[in-house]
Every structure is written in C-alpha cells, then in structure tokens.
C-alpha atoms as a PDB file:
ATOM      1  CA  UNK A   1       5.610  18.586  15.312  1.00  0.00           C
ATOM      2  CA  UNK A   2       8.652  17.648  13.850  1.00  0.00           C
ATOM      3  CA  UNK A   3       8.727  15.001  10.526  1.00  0.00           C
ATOM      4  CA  UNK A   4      11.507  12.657  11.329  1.00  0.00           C
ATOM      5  CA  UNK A   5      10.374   9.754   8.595  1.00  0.00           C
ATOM      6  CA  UNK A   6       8.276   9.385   5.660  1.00  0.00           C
ATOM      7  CA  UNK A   7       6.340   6.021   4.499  1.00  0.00           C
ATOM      8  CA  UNK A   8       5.097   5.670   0.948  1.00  0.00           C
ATOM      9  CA  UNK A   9       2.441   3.747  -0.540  1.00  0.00           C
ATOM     10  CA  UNK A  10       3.739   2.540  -4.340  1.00  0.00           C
ATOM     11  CA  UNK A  11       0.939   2.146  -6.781  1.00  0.00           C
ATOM     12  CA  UNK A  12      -0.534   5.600  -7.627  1.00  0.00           C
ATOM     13  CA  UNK A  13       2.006   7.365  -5.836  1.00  0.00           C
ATOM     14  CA  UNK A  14       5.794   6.308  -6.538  1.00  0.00           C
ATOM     15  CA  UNK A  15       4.650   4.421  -9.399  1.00  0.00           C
ATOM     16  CA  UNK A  16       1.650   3.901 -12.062  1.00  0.00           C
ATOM     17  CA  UNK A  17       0.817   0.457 -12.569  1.00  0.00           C
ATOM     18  CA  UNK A  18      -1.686  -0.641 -15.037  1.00  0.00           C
ATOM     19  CA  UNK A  19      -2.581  -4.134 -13.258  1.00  0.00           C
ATOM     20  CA  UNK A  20      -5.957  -4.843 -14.522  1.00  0.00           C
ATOM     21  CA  UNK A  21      -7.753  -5.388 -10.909  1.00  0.00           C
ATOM     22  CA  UNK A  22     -10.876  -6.391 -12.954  1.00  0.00           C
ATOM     23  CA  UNK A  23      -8.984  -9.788 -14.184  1.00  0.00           C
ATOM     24  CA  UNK A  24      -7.557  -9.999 -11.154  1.00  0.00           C
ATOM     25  CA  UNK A  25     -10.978 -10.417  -8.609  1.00  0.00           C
ATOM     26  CA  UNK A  26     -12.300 -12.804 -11.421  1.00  0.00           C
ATOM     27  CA  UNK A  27      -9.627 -15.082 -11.272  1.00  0.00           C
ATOM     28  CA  UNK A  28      -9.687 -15.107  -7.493  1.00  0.00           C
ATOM     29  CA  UNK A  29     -13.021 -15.062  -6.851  1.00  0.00           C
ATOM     30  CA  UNK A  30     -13.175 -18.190  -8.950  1.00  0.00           C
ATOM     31  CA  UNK A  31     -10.868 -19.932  -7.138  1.00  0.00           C
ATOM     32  CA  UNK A  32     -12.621 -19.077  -3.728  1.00  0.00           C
ATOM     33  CA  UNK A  33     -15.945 -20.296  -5.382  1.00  0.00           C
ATOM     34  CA  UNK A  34     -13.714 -23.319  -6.270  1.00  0.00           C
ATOM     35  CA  UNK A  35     -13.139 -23.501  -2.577  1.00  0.00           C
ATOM     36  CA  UNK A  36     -16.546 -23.760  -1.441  1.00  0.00           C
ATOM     37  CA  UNK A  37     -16.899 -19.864  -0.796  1.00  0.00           C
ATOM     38  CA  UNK A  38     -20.541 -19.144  -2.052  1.00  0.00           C
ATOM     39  CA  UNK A  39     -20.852 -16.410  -5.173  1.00  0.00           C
ATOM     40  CA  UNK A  40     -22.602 -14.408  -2.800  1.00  0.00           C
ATOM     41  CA  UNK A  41     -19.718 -13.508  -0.516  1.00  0.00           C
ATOM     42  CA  UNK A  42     -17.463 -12.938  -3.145  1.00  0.00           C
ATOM     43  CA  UNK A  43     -18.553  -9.600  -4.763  1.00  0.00           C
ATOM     44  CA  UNK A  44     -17.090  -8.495  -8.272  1.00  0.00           C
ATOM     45  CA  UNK A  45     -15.937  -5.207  -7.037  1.00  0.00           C
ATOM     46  CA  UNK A  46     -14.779  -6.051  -4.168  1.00  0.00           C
ATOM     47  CA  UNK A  47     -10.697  -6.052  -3.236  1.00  0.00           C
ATOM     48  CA  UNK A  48      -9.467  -9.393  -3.478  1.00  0.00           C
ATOM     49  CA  UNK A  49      -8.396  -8.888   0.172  1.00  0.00           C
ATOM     50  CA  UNK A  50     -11.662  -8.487   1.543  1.00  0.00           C
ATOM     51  CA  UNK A  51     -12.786 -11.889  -0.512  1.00  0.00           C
ATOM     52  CA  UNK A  52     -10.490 -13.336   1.225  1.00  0.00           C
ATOM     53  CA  UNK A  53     -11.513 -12.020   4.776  1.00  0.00           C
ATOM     54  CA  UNK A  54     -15.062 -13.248   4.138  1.00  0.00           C
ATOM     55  CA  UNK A  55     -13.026 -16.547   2.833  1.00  0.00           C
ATOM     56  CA  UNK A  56     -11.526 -16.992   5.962  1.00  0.00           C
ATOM     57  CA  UNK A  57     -14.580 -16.637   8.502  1.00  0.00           C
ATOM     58  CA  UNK A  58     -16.581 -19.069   6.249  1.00  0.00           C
ATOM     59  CA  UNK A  59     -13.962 -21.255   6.580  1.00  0.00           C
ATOM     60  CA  UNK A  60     -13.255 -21.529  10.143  1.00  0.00           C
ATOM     61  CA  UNK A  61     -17.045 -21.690  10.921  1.00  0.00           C
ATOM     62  CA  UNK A  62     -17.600 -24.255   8.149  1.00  0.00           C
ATOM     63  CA  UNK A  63     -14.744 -26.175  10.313  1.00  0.00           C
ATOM     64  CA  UNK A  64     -11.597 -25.858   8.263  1.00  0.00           C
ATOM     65  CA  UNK A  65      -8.392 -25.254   9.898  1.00  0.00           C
ATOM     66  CA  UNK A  66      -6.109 -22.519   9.757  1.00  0.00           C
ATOM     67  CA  UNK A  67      -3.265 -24.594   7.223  1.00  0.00           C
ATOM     68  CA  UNK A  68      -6.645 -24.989   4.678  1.00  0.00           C
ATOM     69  CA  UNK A  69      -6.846 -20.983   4.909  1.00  0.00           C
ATOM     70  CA  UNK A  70      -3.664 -20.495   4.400  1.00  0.00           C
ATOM     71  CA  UNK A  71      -3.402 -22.452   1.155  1.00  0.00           C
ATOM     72  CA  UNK A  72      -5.879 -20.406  -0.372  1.00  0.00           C
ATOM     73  CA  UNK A  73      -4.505 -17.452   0.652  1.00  0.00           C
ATOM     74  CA  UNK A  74      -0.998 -18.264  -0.713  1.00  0.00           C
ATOM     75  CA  UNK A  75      -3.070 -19.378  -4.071  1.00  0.00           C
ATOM     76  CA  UNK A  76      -5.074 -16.384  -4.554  1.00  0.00           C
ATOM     77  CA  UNK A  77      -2.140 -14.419  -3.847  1.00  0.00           C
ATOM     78  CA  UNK A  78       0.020 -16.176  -6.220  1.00  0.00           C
ATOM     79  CA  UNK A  79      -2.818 -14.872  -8.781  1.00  0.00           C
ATOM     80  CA  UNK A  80      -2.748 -11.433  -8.128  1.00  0.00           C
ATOM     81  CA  UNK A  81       1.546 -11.705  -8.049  1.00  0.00           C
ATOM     82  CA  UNK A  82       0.895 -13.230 -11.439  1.00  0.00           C
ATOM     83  CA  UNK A  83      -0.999  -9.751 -13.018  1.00  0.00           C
ATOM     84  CA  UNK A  84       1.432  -7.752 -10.532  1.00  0.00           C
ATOM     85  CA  UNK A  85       4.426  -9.036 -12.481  1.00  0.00           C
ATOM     86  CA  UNK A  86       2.664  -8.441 -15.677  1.00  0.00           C
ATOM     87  CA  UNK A  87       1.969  -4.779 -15.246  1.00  0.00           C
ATOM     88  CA  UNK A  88       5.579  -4.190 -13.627  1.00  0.00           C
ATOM     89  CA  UNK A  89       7.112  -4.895 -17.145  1.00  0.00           C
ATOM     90  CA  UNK A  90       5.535  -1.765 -18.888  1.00  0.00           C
ATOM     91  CA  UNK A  91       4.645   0.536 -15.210  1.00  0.00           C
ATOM     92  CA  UNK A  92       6.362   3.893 -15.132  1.00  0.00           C
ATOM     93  CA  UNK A  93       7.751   6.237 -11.974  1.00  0.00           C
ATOM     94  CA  UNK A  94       5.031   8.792 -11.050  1.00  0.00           C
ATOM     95  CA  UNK A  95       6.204  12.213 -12.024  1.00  0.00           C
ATOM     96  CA  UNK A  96       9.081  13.739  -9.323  1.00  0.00           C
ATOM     97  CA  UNK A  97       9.807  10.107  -7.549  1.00  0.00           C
ATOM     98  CA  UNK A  98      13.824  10.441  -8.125  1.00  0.00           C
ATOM     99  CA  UNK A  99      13.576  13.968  -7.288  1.00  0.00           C
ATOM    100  CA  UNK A 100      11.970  14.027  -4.139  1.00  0.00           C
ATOM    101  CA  UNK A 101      13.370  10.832  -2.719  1.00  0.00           C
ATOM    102  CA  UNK A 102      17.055  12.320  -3.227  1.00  0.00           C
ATOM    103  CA  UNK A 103      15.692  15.812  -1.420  1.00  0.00           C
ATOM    104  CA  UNK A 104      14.180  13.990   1.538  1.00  0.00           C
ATOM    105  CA  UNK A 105      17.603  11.552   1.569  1.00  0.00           C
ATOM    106  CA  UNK A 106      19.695  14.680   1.861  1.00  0.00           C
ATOM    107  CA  UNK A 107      17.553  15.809   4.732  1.00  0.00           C
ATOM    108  CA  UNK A 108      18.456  12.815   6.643  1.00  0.00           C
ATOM    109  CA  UNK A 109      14.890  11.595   6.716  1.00  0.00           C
ATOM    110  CA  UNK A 110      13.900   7.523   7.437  1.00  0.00           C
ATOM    111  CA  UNK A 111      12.198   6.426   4.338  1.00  0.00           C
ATOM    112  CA  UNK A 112       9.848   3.392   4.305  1.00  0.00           C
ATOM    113  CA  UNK A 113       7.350   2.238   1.453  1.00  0.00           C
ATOM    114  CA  UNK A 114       4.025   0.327   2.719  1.00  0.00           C
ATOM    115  CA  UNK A 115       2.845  -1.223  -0.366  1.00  0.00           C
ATOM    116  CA  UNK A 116      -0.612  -3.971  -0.946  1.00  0.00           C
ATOM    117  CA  UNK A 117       1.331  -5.054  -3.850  1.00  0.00           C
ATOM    118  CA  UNK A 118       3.998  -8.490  -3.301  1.00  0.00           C
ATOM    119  CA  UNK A 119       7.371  -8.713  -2.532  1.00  0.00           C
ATOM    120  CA  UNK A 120       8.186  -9.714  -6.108  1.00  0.00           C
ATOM    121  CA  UNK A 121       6.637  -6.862  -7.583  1.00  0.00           C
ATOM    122  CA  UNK A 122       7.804  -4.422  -5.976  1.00  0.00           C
ATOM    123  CA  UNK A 123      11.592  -5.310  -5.879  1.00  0.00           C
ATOM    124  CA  UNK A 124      11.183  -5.682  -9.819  1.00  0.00           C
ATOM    125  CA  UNK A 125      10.003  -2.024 -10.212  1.00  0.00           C
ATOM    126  CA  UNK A 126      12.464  -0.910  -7.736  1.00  0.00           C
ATOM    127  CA  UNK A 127      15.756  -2.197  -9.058  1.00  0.00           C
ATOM    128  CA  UNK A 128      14.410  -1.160 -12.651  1.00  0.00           C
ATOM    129  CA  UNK A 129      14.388   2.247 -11.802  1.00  0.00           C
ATOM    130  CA  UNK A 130      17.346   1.918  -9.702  1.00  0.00           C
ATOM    131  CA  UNK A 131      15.399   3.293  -6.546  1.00  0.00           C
ATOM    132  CA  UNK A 132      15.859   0.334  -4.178  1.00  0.00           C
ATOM    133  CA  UNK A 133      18.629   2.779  -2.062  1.00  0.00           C
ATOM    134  CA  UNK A 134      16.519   5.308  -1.280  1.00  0.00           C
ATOM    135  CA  UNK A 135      14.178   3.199   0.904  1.00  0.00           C
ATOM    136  CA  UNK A 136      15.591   1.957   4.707  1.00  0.00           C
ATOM    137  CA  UNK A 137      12.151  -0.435   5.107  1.00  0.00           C
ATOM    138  CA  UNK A 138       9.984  -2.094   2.354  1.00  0.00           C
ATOM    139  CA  UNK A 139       6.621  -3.911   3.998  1.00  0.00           C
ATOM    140  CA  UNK A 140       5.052  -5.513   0.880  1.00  0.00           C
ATOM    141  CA  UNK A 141       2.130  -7.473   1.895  1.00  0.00           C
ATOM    142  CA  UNK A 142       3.533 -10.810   2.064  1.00  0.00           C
ATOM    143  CA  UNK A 143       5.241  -9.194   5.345  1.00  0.00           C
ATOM    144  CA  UNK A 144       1.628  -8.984   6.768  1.00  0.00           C
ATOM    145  CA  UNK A 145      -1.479 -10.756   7.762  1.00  0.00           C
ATOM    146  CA  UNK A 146      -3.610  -8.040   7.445  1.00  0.00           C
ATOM    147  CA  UNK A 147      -2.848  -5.838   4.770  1.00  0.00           C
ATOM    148  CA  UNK A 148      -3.827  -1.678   4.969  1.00  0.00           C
ATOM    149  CA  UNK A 149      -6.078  -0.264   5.736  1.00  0.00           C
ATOM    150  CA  UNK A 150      -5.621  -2.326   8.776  1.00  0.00           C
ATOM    151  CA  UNK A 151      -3.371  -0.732  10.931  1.00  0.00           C
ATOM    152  CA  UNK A 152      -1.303  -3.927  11.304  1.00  0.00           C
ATOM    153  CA  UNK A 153       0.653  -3.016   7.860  1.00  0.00           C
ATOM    154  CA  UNK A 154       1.644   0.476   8.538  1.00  0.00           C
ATOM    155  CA  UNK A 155       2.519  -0.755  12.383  1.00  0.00           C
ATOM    156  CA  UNK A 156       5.184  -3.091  10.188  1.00  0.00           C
ATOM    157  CA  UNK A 157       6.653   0.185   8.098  1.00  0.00           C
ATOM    158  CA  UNK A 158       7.008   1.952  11.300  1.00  0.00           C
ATOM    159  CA  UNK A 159       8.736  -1.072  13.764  1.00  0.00           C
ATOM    160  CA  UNK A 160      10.594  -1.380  10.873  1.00  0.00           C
ATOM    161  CA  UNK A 161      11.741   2.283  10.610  1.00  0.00           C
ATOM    162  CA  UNK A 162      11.858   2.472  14.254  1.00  0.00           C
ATOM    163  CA  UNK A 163       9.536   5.178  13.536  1.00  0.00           C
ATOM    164  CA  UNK A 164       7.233   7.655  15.859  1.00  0.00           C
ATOM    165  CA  UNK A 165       3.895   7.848  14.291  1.00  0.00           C
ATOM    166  CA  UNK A 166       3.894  11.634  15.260  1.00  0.00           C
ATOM    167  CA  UNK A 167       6.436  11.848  13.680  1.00  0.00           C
ATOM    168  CA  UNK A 168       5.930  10.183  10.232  1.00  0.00           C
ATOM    169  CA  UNK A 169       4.689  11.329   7.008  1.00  0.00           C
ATOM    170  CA  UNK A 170       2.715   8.325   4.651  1.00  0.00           C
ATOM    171  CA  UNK A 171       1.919   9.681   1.962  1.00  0.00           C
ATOM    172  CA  UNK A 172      -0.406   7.844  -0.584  1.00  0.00           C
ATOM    173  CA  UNK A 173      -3.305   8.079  -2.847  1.00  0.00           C
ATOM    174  CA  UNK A 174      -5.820   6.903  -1.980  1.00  0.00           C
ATOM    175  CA  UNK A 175      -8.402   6.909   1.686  1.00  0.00           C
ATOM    176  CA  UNK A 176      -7.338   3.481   2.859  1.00  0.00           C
ATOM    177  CA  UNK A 177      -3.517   5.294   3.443  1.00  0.00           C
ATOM    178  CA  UNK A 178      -5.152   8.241   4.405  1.00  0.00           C
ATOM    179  CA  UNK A 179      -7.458   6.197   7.303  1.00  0.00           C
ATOM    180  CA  UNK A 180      -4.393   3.814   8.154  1.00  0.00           C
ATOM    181  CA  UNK A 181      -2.154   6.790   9.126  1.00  0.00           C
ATOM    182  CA  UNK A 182      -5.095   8.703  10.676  1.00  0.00           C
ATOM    183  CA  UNK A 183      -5.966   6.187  12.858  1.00  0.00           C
ATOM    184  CA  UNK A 184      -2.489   5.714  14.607  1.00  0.00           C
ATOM    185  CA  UNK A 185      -1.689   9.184  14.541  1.00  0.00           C
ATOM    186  CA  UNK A 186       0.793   9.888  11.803  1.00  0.00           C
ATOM    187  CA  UNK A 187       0.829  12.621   9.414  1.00  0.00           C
ATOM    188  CA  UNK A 188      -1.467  11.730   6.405  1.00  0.00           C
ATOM    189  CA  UNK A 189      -0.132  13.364   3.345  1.00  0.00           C
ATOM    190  CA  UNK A 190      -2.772  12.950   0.242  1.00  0.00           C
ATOM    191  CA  UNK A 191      -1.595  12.957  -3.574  1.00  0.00           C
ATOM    192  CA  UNK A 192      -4.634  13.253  -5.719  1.00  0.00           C
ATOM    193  CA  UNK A 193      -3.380  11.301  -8.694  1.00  0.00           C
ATOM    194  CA  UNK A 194      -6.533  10.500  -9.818  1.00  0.00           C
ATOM    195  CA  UNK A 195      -7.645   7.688  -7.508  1.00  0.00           C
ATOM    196  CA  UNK A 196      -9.306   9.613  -4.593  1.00  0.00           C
ATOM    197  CA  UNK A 197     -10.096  13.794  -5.313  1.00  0.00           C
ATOM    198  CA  UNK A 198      -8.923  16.031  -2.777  1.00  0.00           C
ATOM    199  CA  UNK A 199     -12.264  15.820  -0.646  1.00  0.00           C
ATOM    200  CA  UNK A 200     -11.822  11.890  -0.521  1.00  0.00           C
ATOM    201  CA  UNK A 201      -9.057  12.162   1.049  1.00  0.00           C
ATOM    202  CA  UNK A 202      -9.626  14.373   3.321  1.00  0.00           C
ATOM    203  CA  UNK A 203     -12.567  13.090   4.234  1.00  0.00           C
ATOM    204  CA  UNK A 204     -10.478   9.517   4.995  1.00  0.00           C
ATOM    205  CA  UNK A 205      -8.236  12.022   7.167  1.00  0.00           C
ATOM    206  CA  UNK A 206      -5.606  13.193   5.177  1.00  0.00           C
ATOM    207  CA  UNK A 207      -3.971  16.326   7.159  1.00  0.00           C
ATOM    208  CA  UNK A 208      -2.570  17.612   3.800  1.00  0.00           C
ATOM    209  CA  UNK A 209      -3.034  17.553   0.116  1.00  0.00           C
ATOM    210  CA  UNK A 210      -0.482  17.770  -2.378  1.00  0.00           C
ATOM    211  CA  UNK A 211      -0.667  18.204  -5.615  1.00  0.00           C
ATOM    212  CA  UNK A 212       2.852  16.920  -6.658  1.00  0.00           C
ATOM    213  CA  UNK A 213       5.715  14.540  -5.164  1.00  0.00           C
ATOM    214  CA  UNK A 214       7.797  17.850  -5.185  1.00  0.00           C
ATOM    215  CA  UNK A 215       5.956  19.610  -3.134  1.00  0.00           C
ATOM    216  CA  UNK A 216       6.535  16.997  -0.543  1.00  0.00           C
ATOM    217  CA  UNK A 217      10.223  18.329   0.657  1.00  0.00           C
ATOM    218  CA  UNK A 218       9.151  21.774   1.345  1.00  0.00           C
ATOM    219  CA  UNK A 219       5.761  20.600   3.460  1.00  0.00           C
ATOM    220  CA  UNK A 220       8.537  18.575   5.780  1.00  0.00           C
ATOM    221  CA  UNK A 221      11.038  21.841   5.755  1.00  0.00           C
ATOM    222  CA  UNK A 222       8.023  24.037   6.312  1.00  0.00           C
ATOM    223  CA  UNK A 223       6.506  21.246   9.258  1.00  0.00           C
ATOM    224  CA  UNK A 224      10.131  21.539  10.959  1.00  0.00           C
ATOM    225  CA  UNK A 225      10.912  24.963  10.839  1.00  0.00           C
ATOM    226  CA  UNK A 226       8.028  25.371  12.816  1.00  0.00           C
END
C-alpha cells in the first residue's frame, strides 16, 4: 500500500478552535423552530447539520420546495459562519502543523483539508498562519451538500486531489473522519486530541492512532517503504 496523498480535517487536528457549539445549536435551532420545525426534532445536542437534515424531510413532506430549504440552510449556516469567525480571531495551530506539513510537502505528497467548518473560516485561519501553500485542495462545507460523515465530502477532497482512496491518508480527530475514510477505503489515521480516545476511534475504523502530527511523516515513510 503505498500513501500517495493525505486529507486533513481542521478543527481538533490542524487547528484548536474554541467555537462555542452550545451557542451555536441554540441559535439555529431557534431559527428552525422559527421555521415551523417542531422543538421535538430539533434536539439540543444535536449537530446543527443533522437539525437541518430532519429540517429538510419535514419540509418537503409538509410541501415546501427545495428554494424554501435552501434559504434556511444558507440562514442557519450564516449563524454558525458567524461563531466560526468569532473563534478564528483567538484559535491557535495544533502542536507540529508547520512541521509536518513542510515534511510531507518535501515528500511530494497531495495534500487536501476536508473541513465541516465554512469557506470563510477556514481561509481566515489559513492565511493567518501563513499555511494556505501547503494545501493543493480545500473542501469546506459550503463545497458540499452533505457534509462528513457522509461520504459525499471526502468524495469532494479526493476528485479534487485526483486522489486514490487506497491511497490516501485523512487524518482527523474525531469517529465521523475516522467512519468517512473507512467507508470508502482510505487510510484512517486517528489523532486523539481529546475529542475521541484512542478506542473511539478505532472503534469508528481508524487503521492507526497517533499520538502527535509528527509522527505522521514517518507512518507514510514507514507505509511506503514497505
């Protein structure tokens, strides 16, 4: 098995954001409520992207069309962008980012980040640090209908890479990477940065555990010599 490309997720594992998620499913489950979504199928603790799954079925059978949907999509989203931005002011690289991106650039590796977090965000943080280079694909979510763990997302990093899923790396933190790699056949690479312990992750389907970004280059070196 030879590692030809590597696709990151961002938050947790190239950086640490501090977006409060809590203020963030409020203010969009309030909105959905607004829009005639009942409280019930709107849990607190539930990602704001499965709100808005359960947001679109009752809206198609309730007989709204698919322009109504994607308002409050675009809306909610424009919430969560709002926090996104927010936390991107103060966020900070995980520990090793510069490091290991410049080994695995040497080595001539395709890099790609996969990322829940928008478009906005995510080229803030990147030209902050000065990182933007390093990456040949970004797939924020606004590139996406479905966001991961749906395989649609990571199917955009790799068409985007022109990537072999046998031969890609995504490494992330936490089990929706892990199940999104796993189930089209890529390498998952789990970084237990205190979202997911080791045994979450593997039990998602990670194939390895890290402990550190900088261990990363010598898995792939270790993968290929093989």
């Amino acid at each position: 098995m030879t590692v030809k490309a590597v696709v990151f997720d961002l938050d947790g594992t190239i950086a640490a954001f501090n977006v409060d998620y809590r203020a963030v499913r409020a203010e969009v489950r309030s909105l959905l409520i607004s829009c005639g979504l009942p409280a019930s199928l709107a849990p607190v603790n539930e990602s704001i992207f499965e709100m808005l799954k359960r947001a679109e079925i009752f809206l198609k059978n309730s007989g709204k069309n698919e322009r109504t949907f994607r308002t409050v999509r675009e809306n909610a989203l424009t919430i969560a962008e709002k926090f996104e931005l927010e936390a991107a002011k103060s966020t900070s690289l995980m520990p090793g980012v510069v490091e290991t991106l410049k080994t695995l650039r040497k080595t001539g590796l395709k890099i790609g980040l996969c990322t829940i977090n928008s478009e906005k965000s995510v080229d803030y943080i990147l030209k902050r640090f000065k990182i933007a280079d390093y990456f040949d694909a970004l797939t924020p979510r606004n590139r996406v209908k479905y966001v991961k763990p749906n395989t649609e997302h990571l199917k955009a990093s790799l068409e985007a890479l022109d990537a072999n899923p046998r031969e890609t790396m995504v490494v992330g933190d936490g089990g929706i990477d892990m199940r999104c790699a796993s189930e089209l056949g890529a390498i998952a690479v789990g970084l237990p940065t205190g979202l997911s312990e080791p045994k979450d992750l593997i039990d998602a389907g990670a194939n390895y555990i890290v402990t550190a970004l900088t261990d990363l280059p010598a898995l792939v070196a270790s993968m290929n010599k093989e």
